[in-house]
N, C-alpha and C. Protein backbone atom coordinates (compact mmCIF):
# COMPACT_ATOMS: atom_id res chain seq x y z
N UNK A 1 0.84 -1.18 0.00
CA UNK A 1 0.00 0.00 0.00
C UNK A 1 0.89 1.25 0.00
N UNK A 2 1.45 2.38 -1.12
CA UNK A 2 1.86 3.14 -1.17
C UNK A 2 1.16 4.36 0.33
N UNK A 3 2.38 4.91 0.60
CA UNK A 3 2.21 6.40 1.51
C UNK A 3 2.22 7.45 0.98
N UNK A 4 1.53 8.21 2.01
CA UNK A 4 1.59 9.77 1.23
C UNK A 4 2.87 10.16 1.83
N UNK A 5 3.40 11.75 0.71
CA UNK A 5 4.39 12.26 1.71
C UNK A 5 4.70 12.45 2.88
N UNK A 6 3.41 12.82 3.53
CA UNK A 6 3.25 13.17 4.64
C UNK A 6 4.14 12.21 5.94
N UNK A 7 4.33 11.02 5.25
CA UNK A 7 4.60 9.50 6.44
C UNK A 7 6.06 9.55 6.48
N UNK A 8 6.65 10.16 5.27
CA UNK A 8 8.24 10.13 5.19
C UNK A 8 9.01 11.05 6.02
N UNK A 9 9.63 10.90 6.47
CA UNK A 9 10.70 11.97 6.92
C UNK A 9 12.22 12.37 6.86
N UNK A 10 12.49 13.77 6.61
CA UNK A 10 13.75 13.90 6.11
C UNK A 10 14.96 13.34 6.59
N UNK A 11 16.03 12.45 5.90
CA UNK A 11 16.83 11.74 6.04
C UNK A 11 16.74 10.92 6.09
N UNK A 12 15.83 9.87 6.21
CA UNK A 12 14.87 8.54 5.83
C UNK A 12 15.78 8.02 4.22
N UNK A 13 15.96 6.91 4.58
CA UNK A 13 16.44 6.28 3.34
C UNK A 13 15.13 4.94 2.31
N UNK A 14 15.21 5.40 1.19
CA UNK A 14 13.81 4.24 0.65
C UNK A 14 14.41 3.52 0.04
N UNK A 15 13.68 2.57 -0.90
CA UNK A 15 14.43 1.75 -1.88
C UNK A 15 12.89 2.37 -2.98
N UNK A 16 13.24 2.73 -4.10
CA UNK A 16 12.55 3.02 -4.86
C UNK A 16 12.49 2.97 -6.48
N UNK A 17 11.95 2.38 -7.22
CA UNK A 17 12.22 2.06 -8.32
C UNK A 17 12.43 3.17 -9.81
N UNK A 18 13.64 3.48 -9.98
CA UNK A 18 14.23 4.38 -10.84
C UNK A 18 14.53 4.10 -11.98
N UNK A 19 14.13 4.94 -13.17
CA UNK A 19 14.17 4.68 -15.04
C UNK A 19 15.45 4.32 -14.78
N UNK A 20 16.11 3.95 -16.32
CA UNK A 20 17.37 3.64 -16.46
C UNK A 20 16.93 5.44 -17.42
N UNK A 21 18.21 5.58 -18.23
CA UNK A 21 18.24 6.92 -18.70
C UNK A 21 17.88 6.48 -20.25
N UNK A 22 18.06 5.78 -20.40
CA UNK A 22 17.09 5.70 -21.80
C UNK A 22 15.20 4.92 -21.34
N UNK A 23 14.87 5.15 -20.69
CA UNK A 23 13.42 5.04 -20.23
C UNK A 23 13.30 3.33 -20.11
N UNK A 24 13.85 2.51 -21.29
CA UNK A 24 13.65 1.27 -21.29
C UNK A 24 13.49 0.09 -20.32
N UNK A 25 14.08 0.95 -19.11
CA UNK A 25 13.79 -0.34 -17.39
C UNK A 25 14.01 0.41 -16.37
N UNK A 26 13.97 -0.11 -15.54
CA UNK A 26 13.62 0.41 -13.95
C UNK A 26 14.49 -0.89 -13.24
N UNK A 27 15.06 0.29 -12.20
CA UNK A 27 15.33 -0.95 -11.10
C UNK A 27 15.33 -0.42 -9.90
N UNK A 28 15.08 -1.13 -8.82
CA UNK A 28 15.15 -0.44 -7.42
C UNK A 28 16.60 -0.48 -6.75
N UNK A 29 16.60 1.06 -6.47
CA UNK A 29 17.70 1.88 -5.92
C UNK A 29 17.35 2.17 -4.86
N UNK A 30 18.38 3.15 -3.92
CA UNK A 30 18.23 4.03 -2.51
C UNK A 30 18.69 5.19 -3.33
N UNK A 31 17.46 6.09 -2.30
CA UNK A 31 17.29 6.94 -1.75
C UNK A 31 17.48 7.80 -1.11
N UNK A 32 17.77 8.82 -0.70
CA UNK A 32 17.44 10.19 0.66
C UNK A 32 16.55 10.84 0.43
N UNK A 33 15.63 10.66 1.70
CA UNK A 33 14.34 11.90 1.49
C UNK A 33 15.43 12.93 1.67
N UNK A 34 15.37 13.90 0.78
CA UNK A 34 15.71 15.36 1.09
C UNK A 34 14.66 16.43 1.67
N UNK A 35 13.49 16.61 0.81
CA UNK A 35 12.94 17.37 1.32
C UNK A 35 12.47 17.53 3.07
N UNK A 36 12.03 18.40 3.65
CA UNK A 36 11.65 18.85 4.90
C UNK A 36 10.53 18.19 5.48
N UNK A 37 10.70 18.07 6.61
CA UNK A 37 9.46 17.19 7.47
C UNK A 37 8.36 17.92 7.30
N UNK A 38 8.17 19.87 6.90
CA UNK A 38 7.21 20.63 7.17
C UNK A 38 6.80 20.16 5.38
N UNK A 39 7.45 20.34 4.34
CA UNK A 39 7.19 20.49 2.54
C UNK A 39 6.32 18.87 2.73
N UNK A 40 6.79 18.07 3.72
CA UNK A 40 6.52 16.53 3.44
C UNK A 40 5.09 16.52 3.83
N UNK A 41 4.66 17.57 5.22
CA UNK A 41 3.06 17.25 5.40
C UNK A 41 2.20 18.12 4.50
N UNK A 42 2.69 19.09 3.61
CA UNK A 42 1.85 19.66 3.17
C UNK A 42 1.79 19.55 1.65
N UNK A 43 3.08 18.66 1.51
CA UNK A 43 2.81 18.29 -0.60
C UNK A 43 2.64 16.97 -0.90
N UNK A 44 2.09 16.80 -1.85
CA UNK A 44 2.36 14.91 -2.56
C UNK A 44 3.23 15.12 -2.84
N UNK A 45 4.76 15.80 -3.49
CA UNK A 45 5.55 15.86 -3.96
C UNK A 45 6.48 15.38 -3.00
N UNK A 46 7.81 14.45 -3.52
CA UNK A 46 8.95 13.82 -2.60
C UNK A 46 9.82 14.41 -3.20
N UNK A 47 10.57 15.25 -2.41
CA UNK A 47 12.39 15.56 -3.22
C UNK A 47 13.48 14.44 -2.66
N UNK A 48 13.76 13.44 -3.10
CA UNK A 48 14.81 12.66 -2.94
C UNK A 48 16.09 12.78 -3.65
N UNK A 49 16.88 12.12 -3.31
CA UNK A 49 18.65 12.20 -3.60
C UNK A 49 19.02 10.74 -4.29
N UNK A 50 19.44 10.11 -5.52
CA UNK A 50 20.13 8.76 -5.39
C UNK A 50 21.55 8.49 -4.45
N UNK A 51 21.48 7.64 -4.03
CA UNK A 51 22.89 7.45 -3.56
C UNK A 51 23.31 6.02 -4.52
N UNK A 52 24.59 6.56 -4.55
CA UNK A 52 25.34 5.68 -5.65
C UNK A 52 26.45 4.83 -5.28
């Protein structure tokens, strides 16, 4: 069952499934929530970081 932003919090690490750069596949990577605990309760929008 997907979460809203609201559940995440900044510095929280996800595993989340990311294009390759030609669109053709996806694979699940990590994460950093970047955005703010305050942007997180008030948008659907997630600003995350890859770590590589």
């Amino acid at each position: 069952m997907p979460r809203n932003s609201s559940s995440f919090r900044q510095g929280e690490i996800l595993l989340l499934e990311l294009p390759f750069t030609d669109y053709l596949g996806k694979k699940l990577r990590p994460v950093l929530v970047a955005s703010s605990n305050e942007l997180n309760g008030i948008s659907n929008d997630l600003i995350v970081l890859k770590i590589t």
